[in-house]
N, C-alpha and C. Protein backbone atom coordinates (compact mmCIF):
# COMPACT_ATOMS: atom_id res chain seq x y z
N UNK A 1 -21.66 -4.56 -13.25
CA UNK A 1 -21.40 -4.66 -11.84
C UNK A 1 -21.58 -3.29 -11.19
N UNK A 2 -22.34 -3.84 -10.30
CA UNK A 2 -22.61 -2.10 -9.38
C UNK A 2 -21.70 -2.06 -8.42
N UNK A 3 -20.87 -0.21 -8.10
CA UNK A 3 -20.13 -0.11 -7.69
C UNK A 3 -20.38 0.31 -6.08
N UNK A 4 -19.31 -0.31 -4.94
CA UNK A 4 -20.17 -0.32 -3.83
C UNK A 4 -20.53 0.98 -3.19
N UNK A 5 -21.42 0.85 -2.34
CA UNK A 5 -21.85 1.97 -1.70
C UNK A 5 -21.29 2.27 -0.74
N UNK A 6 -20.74 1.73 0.09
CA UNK A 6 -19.81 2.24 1.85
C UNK A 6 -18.58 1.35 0.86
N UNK A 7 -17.11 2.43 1.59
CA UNK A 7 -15.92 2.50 1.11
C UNK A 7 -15.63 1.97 2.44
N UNK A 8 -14.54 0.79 2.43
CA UNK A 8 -13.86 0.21 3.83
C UNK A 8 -12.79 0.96 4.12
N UNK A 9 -12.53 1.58 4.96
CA UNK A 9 -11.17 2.31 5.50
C UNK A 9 -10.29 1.38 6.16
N UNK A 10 -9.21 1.04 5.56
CA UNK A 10 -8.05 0.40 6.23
C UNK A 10 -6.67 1.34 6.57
N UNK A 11 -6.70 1.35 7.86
CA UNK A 11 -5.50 2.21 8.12
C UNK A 11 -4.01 1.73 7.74
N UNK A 12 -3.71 2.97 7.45
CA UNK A 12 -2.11 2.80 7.01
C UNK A 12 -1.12 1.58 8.06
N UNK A 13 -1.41 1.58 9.29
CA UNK A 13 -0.58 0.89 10.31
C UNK A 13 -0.91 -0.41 9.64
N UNK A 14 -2.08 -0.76 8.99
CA UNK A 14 -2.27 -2.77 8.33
C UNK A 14 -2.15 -2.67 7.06
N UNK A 15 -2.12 -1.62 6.18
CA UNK A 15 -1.43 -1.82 4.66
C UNK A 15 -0.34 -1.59 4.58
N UNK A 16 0.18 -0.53 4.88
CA UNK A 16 1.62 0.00 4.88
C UNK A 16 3.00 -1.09 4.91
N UNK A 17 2.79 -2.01 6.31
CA UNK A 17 3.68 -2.73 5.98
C UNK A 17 3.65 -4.32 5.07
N UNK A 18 2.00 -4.57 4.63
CA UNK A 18 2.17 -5.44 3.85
C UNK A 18 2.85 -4.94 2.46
N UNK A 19 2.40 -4.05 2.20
CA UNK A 19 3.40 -2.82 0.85
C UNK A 19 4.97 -3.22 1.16
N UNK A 20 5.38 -2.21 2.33
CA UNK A 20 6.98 -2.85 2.26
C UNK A 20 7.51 -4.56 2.19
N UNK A 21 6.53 -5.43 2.77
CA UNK A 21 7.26 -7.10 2.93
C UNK A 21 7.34 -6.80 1.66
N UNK A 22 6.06 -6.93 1.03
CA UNK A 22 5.90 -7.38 -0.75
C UNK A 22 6.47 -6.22 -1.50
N UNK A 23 6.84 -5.12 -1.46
CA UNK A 23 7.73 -4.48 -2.02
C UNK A 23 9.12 -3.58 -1.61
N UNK A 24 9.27 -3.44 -0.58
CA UNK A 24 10.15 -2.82 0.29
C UNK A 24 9.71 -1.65 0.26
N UNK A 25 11.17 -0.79 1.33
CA UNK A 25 10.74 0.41 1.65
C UNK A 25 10.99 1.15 0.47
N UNK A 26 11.74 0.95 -0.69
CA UNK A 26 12.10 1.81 -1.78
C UNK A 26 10.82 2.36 -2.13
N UNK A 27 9.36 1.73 -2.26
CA UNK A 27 8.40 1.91 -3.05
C UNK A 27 7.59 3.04 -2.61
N UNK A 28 7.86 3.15 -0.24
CA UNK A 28 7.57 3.96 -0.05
C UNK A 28 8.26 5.52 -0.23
N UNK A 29 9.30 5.07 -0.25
CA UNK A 29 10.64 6.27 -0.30
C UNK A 29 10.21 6.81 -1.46
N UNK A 30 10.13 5.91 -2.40
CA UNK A 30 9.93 6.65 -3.90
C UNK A 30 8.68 8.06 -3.68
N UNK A 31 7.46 7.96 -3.24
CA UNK A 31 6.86 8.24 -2.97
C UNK A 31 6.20 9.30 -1.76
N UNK A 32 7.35 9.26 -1.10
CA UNK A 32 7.89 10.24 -0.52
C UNK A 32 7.05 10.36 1.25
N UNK A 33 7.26 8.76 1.13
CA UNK A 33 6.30 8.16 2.70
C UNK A 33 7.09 8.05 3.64
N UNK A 34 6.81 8.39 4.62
CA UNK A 34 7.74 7.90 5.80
C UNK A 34 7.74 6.77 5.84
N UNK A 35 8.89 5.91 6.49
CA UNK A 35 9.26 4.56 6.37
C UNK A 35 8.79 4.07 7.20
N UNK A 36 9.23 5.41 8.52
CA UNK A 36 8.52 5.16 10.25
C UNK A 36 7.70 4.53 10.14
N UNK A 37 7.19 3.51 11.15
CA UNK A 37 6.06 2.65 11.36
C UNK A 37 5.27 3.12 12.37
N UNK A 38 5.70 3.76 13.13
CA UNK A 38 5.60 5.12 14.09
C UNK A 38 4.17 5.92 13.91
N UNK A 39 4.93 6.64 12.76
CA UNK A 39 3.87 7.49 12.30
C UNK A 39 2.76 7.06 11.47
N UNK A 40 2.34 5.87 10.98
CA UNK A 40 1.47 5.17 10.41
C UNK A 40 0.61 4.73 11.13
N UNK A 41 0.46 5.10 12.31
CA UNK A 41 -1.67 5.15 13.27
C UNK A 41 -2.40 6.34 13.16
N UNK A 42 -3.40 5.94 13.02
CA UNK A 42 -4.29 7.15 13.16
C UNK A 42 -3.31 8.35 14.02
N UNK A 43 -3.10 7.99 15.33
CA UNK A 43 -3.12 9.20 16.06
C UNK A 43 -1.41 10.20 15.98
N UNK A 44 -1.01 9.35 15.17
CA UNK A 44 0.08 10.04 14.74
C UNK A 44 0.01 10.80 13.43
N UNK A 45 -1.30 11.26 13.03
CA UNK A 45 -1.52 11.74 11.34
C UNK A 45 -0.34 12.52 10.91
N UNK A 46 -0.40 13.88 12.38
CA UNK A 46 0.13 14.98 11.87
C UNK A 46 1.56 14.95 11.57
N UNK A 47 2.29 14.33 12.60
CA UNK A 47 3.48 13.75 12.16
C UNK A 47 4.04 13.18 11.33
N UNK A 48 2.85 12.29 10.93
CA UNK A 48 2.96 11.76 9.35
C UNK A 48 2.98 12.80 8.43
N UNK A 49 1.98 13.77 8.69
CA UNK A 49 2.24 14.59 7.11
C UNK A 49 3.28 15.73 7.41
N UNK A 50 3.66 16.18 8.48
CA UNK A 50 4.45 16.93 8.64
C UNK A 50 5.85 16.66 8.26
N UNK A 51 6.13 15.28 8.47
CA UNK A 51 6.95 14.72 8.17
C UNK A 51 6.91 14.52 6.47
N UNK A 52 6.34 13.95 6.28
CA UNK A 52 6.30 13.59 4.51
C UNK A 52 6.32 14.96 4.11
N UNK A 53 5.48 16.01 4.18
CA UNK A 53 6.10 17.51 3.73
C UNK A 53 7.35 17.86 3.83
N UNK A 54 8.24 17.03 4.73
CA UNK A 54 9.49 17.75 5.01
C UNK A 54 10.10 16.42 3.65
N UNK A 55 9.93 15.82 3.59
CA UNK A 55 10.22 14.27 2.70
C UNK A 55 9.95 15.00 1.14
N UNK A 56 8.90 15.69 0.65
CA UNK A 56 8.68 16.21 -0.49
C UNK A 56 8.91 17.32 -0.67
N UNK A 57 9.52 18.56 0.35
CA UNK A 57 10.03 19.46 0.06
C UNK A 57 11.50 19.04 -0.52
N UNK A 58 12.18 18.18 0.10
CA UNK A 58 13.52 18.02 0.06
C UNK A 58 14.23 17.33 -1.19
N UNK A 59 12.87 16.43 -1.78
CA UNK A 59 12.75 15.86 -3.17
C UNK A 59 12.70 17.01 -4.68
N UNK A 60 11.88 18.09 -4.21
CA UNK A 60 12.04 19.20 -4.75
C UNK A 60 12.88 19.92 -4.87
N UNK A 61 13.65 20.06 -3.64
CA UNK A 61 15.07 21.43 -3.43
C UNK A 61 16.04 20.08 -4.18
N UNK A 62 16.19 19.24 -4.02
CA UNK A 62 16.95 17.79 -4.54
C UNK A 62 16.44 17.86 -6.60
N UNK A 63 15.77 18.24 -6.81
CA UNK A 63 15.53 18.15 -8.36
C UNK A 63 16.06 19.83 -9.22
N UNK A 64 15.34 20.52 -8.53
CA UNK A 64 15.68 21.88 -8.30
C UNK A 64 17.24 22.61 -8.51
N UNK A 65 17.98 21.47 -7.65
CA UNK A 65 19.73 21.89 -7.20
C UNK A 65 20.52 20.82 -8.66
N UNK A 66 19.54 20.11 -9.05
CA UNK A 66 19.74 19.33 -10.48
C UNK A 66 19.68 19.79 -11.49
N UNK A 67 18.49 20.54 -11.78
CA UNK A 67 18.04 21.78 -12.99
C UNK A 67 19.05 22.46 -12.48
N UNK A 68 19.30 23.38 -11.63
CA UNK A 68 19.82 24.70 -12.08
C UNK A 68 21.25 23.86 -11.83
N UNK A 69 22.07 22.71 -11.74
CA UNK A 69 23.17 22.32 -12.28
C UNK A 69 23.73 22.00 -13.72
N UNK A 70 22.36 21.61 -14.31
CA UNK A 70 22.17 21.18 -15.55
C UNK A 70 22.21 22.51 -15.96
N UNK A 71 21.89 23.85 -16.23
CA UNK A 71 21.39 24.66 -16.74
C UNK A 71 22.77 25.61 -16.91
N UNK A 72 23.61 25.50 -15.55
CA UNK A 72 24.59 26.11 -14.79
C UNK A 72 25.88 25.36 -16.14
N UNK A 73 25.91 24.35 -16.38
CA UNK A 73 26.65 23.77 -17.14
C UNK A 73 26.19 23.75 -18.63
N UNK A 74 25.51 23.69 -19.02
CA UNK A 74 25.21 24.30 -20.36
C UNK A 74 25.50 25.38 -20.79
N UNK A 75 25.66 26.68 -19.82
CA UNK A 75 26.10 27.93 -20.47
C UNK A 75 27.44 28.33 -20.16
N UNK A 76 28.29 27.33 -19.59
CA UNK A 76 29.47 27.60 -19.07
C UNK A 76 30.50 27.09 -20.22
């Protein structure tokens, strides 16, 4: 099977929430998506990623404040 040549772009605003019906928002959360429906059009990109940067920094300082608890209690 030959693989196609033009890629269809479907915007986030018509997948996004078939994802949450059929899986909820956990799957986006996990993942570190805004839930907002808001920010899921084109013309809201930046907000979207500005936002999800602030969503995956906080997942980090959140794992981060775990290690050095874990670490903090091992030598104590």
């Amino acid at each position: 099977m030959r693989a196609p040549t033009e890629k269809s772009v479907i915007s986030p605003a018509d997948y996004l929430p078939l994802i949450v019906e059929k899986q909820g928002e956990e799957i986006l959360t996990r993942q570190c998506i805004p839930v907002d429906s808001v920010l899921w059009s084109k013309d809201r990109y930046d907000d979207f990623l500005t936002h999800r940067r602030e969503l995956i920094t906080d997942k980090i300082n959140e794992f981060m404040r775990h290690e050095e608890y874990k670490a903090n209690t091992k030598t104590a």
